[in-house]
N, C-alpha and C. Protein backbone atom coordinates (compact mmCIF):
# COMPACT_ATOMS: atom_id res chain seq x y z
N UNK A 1 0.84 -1.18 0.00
CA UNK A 1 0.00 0.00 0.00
C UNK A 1 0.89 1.25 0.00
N UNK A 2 0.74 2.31 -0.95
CA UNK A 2 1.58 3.58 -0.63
C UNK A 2 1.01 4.47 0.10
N UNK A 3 2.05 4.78 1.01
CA UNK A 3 2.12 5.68 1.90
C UNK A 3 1.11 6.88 1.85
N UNK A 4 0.44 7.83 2.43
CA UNK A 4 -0.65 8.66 2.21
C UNK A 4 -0.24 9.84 2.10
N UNK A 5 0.91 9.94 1.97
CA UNK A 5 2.11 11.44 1.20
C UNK A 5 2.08 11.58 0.16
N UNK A 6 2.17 10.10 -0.66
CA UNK A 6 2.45 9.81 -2.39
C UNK A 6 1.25 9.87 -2.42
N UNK A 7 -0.16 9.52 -1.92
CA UNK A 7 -1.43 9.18 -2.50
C UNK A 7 -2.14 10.95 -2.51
N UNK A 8 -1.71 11.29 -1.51
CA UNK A 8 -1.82 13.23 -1.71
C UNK A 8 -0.63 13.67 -2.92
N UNK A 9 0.38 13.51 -3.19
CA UNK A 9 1.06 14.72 -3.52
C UNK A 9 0.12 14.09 -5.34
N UNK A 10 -0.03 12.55 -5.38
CA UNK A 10 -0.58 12.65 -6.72
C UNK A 10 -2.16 13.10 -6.82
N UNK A 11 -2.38 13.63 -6.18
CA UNK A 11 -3.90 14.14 -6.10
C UNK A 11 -3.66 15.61 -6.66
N UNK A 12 -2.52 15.89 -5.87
CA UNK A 12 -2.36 17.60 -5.71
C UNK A 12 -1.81 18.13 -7.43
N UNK A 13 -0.49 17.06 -7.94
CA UNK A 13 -0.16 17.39 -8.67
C UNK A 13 -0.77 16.56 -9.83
N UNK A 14 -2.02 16.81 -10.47
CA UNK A 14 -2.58 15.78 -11.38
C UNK A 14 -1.65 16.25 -13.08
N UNK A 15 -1.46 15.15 -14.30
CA UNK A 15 -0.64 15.31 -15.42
C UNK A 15 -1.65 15.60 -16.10
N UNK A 16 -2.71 15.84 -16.05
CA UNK A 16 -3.50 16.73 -17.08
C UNK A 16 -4.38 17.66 -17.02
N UNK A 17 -4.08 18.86 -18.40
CA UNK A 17 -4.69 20.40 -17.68
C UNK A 17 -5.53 20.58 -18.56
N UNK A 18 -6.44 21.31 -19.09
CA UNK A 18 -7.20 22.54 -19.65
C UNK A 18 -6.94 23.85 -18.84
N UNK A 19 -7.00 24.86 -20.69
CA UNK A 19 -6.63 26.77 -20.34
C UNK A 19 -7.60 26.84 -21.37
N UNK A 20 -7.83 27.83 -20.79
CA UNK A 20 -8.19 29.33 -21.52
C UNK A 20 -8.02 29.16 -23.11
N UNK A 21 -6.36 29.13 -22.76
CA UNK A 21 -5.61 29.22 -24.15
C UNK A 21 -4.52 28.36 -24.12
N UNK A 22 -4.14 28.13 -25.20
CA UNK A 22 -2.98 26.85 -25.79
C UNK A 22 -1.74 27.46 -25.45
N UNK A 23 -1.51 28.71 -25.74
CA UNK A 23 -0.03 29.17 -25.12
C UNK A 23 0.04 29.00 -23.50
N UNK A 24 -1.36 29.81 -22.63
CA UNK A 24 -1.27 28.73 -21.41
C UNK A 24 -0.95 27.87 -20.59
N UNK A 25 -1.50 26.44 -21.44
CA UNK A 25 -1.32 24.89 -21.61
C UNK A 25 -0.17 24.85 -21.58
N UNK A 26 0.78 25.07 -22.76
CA UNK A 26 2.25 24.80 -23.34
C UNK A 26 3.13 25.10 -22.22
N UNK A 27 2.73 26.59 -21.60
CA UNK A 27 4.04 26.85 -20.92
C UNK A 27 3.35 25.93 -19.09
N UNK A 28 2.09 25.92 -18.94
CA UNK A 28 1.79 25.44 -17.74
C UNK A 28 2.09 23.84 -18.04
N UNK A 29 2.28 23.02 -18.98
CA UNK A 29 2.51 21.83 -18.74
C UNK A 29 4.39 21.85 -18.87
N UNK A 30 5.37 22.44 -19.56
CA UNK A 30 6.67 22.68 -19.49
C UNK A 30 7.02 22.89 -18.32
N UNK A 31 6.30 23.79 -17.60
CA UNK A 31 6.64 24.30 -16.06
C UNK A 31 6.15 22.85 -15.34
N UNK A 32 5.11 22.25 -15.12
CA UNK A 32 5.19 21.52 -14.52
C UNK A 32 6.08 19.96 -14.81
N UNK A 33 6.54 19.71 -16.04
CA UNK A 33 7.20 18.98 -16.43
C UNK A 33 8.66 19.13 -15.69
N UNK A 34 8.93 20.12 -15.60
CA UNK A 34 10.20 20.57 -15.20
C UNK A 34 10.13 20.71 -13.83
N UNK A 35 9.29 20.49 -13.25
CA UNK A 35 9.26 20.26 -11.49
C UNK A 35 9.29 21.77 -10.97
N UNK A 36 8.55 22.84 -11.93
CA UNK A 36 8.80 24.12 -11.55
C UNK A 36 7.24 23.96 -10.21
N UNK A 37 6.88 23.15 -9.77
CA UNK A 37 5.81 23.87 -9.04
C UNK A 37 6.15 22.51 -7.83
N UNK A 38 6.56 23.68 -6.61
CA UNK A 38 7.47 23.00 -5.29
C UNK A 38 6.33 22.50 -4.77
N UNK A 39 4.94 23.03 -4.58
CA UNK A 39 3.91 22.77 -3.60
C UNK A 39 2.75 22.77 -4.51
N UNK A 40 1.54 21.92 -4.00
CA UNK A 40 -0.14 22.01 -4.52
C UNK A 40 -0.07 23.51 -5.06
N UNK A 41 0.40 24.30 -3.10
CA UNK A 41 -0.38 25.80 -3.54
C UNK A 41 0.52 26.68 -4.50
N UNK A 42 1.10 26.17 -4.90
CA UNK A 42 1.94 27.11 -6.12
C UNK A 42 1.04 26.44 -7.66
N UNK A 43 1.05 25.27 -7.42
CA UNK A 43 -0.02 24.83 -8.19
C UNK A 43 -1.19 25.74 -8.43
N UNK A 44 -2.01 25.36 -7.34
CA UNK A 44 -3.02 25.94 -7.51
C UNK A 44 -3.22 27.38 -7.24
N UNK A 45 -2.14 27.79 -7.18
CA UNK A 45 -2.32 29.67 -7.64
C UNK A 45 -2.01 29.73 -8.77
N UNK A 46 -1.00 29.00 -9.53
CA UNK A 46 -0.64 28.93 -11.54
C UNK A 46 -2.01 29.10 -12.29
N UNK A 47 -2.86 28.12 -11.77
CA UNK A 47 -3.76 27.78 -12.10
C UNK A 47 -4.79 28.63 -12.01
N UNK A 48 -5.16 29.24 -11.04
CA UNK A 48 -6.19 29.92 -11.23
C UNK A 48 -5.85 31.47 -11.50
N UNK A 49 -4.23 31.79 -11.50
CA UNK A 49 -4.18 32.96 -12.20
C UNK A 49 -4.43 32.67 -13.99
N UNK A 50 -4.21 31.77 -14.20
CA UNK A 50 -3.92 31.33 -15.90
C UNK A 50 -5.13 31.08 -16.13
N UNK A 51 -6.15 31.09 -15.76
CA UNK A 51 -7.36 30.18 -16.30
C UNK A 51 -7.11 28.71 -16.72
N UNK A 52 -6.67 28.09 -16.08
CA UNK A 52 -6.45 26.75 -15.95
C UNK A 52 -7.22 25.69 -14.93
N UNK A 53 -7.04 24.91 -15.62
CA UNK A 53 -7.79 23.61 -14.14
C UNK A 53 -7.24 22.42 -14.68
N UNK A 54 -7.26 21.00 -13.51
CA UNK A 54 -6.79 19.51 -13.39
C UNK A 54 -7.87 18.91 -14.47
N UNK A 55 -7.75 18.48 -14.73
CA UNK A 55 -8.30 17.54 -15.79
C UNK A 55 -9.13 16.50 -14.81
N UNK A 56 -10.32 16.07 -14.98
CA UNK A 56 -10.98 15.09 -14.16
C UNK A 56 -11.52 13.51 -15.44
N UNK A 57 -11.25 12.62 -13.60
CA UNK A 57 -11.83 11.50 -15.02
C UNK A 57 -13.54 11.58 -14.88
N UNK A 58 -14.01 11.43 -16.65
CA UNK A 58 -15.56 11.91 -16.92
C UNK A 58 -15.69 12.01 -18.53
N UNK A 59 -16.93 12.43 -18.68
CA UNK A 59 -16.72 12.49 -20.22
C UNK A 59 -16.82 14.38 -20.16
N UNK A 60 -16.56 14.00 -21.62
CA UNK A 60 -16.30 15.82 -22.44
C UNK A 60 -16.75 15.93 -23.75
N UNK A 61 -16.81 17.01 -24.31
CA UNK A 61 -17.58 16.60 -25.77
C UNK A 61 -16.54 17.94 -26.22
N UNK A 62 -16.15 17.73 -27.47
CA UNK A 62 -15.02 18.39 -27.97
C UNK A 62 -16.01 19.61 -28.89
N UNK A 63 -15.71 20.92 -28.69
CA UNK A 63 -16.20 22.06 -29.18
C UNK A 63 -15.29 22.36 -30.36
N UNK A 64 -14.12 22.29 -30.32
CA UNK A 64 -12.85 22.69 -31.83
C UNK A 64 -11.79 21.81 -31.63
N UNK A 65 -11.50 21.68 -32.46
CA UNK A 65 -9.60 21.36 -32.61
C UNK A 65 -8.74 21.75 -33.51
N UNK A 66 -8.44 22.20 -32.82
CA UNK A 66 -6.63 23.45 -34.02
C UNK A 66 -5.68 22.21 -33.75
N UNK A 67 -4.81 21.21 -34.84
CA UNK A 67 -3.68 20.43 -34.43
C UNK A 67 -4.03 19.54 -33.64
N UNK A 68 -2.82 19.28 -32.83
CA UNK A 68 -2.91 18.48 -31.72
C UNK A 68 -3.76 18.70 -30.20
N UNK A 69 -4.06 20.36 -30.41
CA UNK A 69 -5.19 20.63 -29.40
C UNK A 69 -6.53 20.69 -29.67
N UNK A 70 -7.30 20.15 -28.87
CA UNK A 70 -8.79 19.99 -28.71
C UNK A 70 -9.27 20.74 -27.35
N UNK A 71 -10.49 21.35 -28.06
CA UNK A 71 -11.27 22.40 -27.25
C UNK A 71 -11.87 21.54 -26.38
N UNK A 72 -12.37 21.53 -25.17
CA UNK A 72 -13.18 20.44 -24.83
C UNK A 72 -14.60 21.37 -23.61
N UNK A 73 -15.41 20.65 -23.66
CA UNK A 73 -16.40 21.30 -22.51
C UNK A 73 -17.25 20.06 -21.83
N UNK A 74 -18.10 20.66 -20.60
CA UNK A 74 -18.77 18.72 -19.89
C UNK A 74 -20.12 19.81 -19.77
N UNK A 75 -20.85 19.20 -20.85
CA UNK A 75 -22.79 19.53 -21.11
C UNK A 75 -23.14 20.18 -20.07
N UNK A 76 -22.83 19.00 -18.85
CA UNK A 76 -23.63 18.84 -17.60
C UNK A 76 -23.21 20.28 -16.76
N UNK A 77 -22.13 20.62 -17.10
CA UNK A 77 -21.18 21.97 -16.30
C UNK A 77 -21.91 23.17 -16.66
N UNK A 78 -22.85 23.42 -16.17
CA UNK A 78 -23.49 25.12 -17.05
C UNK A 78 -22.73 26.09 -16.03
N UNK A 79 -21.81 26.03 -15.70
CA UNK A 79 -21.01 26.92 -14.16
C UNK A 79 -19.70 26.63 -14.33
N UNK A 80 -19.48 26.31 -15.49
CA UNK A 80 -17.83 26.33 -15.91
C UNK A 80 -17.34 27.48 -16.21
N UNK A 81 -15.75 27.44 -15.41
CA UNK A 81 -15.31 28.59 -15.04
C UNK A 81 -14.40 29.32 -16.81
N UNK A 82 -14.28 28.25 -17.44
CA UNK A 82 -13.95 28.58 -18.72
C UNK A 82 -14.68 28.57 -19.54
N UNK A 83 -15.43 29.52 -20.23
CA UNK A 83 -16.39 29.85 -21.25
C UNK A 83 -15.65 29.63 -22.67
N UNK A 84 -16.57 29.47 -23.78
CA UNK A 84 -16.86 28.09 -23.67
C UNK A 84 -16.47 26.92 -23.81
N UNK A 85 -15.44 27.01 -23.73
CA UNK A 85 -14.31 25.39 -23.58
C UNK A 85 -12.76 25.50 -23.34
N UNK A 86 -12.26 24.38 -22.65
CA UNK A 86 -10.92 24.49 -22.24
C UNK A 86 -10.18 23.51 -23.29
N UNK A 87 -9.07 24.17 -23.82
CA UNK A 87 -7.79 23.24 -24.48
C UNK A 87 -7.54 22.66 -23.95
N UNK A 88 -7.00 21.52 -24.57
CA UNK A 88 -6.28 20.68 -24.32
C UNK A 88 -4.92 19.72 -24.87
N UNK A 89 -4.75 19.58 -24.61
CA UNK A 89 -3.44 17.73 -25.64
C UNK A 89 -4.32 16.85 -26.24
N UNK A 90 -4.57 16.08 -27.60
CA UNK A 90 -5.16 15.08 -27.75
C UNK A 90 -4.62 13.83 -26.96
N UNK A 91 -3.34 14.38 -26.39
CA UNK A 91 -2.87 12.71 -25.96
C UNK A 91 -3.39 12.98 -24.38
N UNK A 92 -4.06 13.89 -23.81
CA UNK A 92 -4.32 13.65 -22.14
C UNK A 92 -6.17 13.00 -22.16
N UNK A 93 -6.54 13.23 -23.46
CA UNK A 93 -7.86 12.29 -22.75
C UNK A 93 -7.66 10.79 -23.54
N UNK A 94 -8.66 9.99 -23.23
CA UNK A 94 -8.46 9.05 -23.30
C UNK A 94 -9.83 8.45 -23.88
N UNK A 95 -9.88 7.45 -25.22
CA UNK A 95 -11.14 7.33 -25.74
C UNK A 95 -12.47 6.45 -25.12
């Protein structure tokens, strides 16, 4: 069983995002790739200065796709904080 440090810090630091915008995304997933974010709450201040959020498991229904990014939005969300859909990676959802 792992320890309840590792079972938080992977809660805190989840590998997939939606922004606003794709330049966003790019530099908020580089930064976190690179171990630029020491704590959750540096996390989660990146994040909600950027218009960003964690990616949840659920469904999504794709609004655009430019490239390798896809717009994405969840029906059920009429109180989503990103109007009207968040980017993404085609490779962070899953079919």
């Amino acid at each position: 069983m792992l320890p309840f440090y590792l079972v938080f810090a992977a809660v805190l630091f989840p590998s997939s995002f939606k922004c606003k915008e794709v330049s966003e995304l790019d530099r908020l997933l580089q930064r976190n790739q690179s171990g630029g974010f020491a704590s959750g709450t540096q996390l989660y201040d990146y994040l909600k200065a950027h218009k960003c959020v964690g990616l949840t498991a659920g469904r999504a229904r794709v609004y655009s796709t430019r490239g390798q990014y896809v717009c994405i939005y969840d029906p059920k969300d009429n109180k989503m904080s990103i109007y009207p859909c968040a980017w993404t990676r085609r490779e962070m959802l899953s079919k």
